[in-house]
Protein backbone atom coordinates (compact mmCIF):
# COMPACT_ATOMS: atom_id res chain seq x y z
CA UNK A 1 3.25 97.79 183.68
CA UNK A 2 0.07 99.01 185.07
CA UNK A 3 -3.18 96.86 185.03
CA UNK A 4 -5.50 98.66 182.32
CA UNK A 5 -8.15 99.35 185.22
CA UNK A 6 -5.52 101.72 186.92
CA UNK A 7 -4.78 102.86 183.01
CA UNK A 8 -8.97 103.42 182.50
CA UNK A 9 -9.26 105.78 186.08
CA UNK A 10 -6.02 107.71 185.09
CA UNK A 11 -7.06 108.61 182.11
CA UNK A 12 -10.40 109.46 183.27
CA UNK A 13 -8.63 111.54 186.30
CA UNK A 14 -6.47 113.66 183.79
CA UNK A 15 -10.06 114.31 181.66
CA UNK A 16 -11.94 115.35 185.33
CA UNK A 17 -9.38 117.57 186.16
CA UNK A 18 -8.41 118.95 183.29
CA UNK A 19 -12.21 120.27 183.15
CA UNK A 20 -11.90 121.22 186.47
CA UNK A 21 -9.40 123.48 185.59
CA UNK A 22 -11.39 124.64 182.70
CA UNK A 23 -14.51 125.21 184.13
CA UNK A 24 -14.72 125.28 187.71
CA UNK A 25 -11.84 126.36 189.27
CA UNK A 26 -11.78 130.40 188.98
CA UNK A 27 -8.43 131.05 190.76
CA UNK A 28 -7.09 134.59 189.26
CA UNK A 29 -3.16 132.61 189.98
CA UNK A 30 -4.11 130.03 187.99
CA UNK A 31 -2.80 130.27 184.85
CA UNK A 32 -2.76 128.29 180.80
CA UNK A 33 -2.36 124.66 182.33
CA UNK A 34 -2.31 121.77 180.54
CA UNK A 35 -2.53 118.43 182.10
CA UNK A 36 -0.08 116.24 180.42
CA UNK A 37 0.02 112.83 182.05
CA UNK A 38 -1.21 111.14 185.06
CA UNK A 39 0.16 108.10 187.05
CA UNK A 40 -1.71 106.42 189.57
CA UNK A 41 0.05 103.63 191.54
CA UNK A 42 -0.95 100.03 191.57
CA UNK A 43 -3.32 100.46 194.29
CA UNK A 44 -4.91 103.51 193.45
CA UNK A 45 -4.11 105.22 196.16
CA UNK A 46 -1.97 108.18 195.06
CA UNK A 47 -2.72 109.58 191.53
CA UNK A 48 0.41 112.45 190.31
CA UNK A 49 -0.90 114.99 187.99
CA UNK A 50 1.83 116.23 185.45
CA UNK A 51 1.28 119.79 183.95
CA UNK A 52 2.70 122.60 181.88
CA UNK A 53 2.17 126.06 182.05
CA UNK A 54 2.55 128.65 178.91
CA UNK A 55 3.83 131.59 180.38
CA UNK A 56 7.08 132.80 182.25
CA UNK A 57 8.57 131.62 185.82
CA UNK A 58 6.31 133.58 188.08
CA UNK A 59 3.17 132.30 186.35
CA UNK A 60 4.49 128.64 186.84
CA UNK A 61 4.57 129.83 190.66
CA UNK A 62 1.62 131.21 191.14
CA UNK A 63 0.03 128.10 189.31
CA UNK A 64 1.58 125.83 191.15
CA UNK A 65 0.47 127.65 194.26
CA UNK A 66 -3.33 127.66 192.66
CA UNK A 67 -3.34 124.13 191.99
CA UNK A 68 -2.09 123.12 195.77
CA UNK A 69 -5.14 125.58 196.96
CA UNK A 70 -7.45 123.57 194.89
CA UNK A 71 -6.64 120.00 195.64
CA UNK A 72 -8.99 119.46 197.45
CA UNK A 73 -12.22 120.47 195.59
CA UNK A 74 -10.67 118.71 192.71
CA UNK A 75 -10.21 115.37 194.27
CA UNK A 76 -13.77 115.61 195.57
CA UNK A 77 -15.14 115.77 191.95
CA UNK A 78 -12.80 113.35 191.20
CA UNK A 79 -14.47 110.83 193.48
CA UNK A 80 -18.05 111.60 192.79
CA UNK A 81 -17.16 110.81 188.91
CA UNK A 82 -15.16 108.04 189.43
CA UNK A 83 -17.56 106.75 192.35
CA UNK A 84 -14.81 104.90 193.97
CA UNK A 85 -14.77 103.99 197.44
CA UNK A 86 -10.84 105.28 198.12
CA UNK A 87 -10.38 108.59 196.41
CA UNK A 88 -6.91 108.52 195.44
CA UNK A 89 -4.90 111.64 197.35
CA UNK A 90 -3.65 114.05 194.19
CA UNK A 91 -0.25 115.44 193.71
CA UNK A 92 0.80 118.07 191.11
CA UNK A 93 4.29 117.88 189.62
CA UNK A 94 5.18 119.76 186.93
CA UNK A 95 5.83 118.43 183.80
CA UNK A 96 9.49 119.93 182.26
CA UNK A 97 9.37 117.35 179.17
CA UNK A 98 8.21 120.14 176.52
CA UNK A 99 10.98 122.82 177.93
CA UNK A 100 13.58 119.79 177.54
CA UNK A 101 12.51 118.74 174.07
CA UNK A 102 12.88 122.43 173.35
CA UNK A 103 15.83 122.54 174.08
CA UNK A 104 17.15 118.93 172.04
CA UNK A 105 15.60 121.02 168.94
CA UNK A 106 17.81 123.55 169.60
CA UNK A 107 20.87 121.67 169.49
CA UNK A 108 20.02 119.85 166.91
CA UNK A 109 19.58 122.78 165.03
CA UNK A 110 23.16 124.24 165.85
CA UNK A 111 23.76 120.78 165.08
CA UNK A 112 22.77 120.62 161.51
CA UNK A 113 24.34 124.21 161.09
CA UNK A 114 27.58 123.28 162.33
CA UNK A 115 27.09 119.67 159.98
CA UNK A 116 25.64 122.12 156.51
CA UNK A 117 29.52 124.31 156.86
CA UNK A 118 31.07 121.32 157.12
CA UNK A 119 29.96 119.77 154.30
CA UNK A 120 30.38 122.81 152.48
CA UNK A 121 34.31 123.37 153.33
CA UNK A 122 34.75 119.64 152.46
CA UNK A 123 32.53 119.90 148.96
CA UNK A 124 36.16 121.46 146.93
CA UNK A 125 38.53 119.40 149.43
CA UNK A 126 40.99 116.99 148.11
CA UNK A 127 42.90 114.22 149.64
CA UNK A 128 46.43 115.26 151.10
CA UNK A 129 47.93 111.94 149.92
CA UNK A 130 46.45 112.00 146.54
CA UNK A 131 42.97 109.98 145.34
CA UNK A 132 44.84 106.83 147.09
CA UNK A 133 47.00 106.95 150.08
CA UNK A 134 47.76 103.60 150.07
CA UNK A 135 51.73 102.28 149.05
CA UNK A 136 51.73 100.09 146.12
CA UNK A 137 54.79 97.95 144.72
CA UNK A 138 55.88 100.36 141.70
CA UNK A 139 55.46 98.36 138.42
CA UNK A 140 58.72 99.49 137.13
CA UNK A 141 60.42 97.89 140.41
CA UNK A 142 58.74 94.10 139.20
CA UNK A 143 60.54 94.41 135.93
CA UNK A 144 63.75 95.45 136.80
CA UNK A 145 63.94 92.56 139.25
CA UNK A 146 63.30 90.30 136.53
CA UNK A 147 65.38 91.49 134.16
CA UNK A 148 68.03 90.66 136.50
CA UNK A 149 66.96 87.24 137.21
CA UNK A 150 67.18 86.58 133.71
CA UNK A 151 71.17 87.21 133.73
C-alpha cells in the first residue's frame, strides 16, 4: 500500500501531464490519449504513466512514439509543479484494461444469449422420469404383505 504522499504526487503527475498533453505538447503523432492511472514507487523515483488511445493500431504507434519524444519536456513541467528535489524519471505503458473489459462484455453478452435459448427450450420441457423420479414402496405392496401376515 502506498503512503498517501506518493498517492497526493501521483495524482497530481497524471493531472500535469494529462494537461501537458492537452495543451502543450503539439506533436501531429500524437493522438486522443487519455491518462488512466499512474504509479509511482515508494521512493518516488520512477512514476509509470498508463494511457489509452481512441483510434486504430497505427495511431496507438505513432502515440506511443509521440509520447517517448516528449518525455522529457513533460517531466520538466512535472518538476517545476511538483517542486521536488528528485524528479521522478517517467515511463509510458499503455493501458489495455478498457479493450479487455470490452471484450468480458462481449462474452457476457453471447453469454446471456446462449442462457435466454436455454431457458426458452426448457420453458415447455418435462421431466423424463415423470414430476418425481424418485422409487417409492407401492402402497398396494404394504397391504398385500399384511394381509398375509394376518393368515
Amino acid at each position: 500500500m502506498a503512503s498517501p504522499r506518493v498517492r497526493k504526487v501521483a495524482d497530481r503527475i497524471q493531472v500535469i501531464v494529462a494537461e501537458m498533453l492537452e495543451r502543450r505538447i503539439k506533436d501531429p503523432r500524437l493522438g486522443f490519449v487519455t491518462v488512466t492511472d499512474v504509479r509511482l514507487t515508494g521512493d518516488s523515483q520512477q512514476a509509470t504513466v498508463f494511457y489509452t488511445v481512441f483510434g486504430e493500431e497505427e495511431s496507438l504507434a505513432s502515440t506511443a512514439a509521440a509520447l517517448e519524444s516528449a518525455k522529457g519536456l513533460i517531466r520538466s513541467e512535472v518538476g517545476k509543479q511538483l517542486g521536488m528535489r528528485h524528479v521522478p524519471t517517467l515511463e509510458f505503458s499503455y493501458d489495455g484494461v478498457p479493450e479487455n473489459a470490452r471484450q468480458i462484455d462481449d462474452l457476457l453478452a453471447k453469454v446471456r444469449e446462449s442462457d435466454a435459448a436455454v431457458a426458452a427450450a426448457a420453458a415447455g420441457a418435462t421431466y423424463a422420469a415423470g414430476e418425481d423420479p424418485y422409487k417409492k414402496p407401492h402402497e398396494d405392496d404394504d397391504e398385500s404383505d399384511e394381509s398375509d401376515e394376518d393368515e
